[in-house]
Protein backbone atom coordinates (compact mmCIF):
# COMPACT_ATOMS: atom_id res chain seq x y z
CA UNK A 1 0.00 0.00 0.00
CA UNK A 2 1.46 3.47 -1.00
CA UNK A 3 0.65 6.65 0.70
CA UNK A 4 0.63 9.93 -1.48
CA UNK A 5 3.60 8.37 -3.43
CA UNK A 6 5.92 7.75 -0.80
CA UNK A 7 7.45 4.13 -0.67
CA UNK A 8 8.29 2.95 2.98
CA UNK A 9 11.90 2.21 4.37
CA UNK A 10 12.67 -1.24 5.33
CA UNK A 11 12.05 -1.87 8.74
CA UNK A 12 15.92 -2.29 10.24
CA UNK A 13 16.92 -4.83 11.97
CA UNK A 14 19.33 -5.31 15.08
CA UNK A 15 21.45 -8.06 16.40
CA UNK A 16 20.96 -9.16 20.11
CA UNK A 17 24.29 -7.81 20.72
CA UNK A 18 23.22 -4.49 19.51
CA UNK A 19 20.53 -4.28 21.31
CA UNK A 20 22.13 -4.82 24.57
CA UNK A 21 24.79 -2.09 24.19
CA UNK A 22 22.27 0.66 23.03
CA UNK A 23 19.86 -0.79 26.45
CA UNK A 24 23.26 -1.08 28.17
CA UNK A 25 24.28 2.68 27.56
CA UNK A 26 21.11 3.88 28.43
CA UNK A 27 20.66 2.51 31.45
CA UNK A 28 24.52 4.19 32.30
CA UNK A 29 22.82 7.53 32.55
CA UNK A 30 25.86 8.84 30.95
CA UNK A 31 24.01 10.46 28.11
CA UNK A 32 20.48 10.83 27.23
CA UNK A 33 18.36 8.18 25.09
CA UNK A 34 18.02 11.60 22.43
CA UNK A 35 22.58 11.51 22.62
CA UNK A 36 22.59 7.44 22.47
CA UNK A 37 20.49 7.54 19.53
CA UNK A 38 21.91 10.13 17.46
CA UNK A 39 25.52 8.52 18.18
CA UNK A 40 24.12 5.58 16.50
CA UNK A 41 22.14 7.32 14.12
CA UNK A 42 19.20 5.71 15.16
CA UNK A 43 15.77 8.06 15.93
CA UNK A 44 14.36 8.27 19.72
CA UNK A 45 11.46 6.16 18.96
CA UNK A 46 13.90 3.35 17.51
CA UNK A 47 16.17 3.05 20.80
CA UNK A 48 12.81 3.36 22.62
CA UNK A 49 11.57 0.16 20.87
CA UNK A 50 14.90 -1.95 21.46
């Protein structure tokens, strides 16, 4: 299904290992979820969902 033209991304997908550093340096404290996800290029709502 397109919307207005658009064609959708491909969902990404992340290794275990991945996910448990990005959960891992949040739960540090030593920088915000917003500073975690743009060091890995990733959007809030992504490093929300891991």
């Amino acid at each position: 299904m397109e919307t207005m033209g658009k064609k959708r991304r491909p969902r990404p997908s992340f290794t275990p290992g991945f996910k448990a550093e990005i959960v891992e340096l949040c739960r540090r404290g030593e920088r915000s979820v917003g500073q975690v996800a743009k060091d890995f290029e990733l959007t809030e709502t992504t490093v929300g969902a891991v």
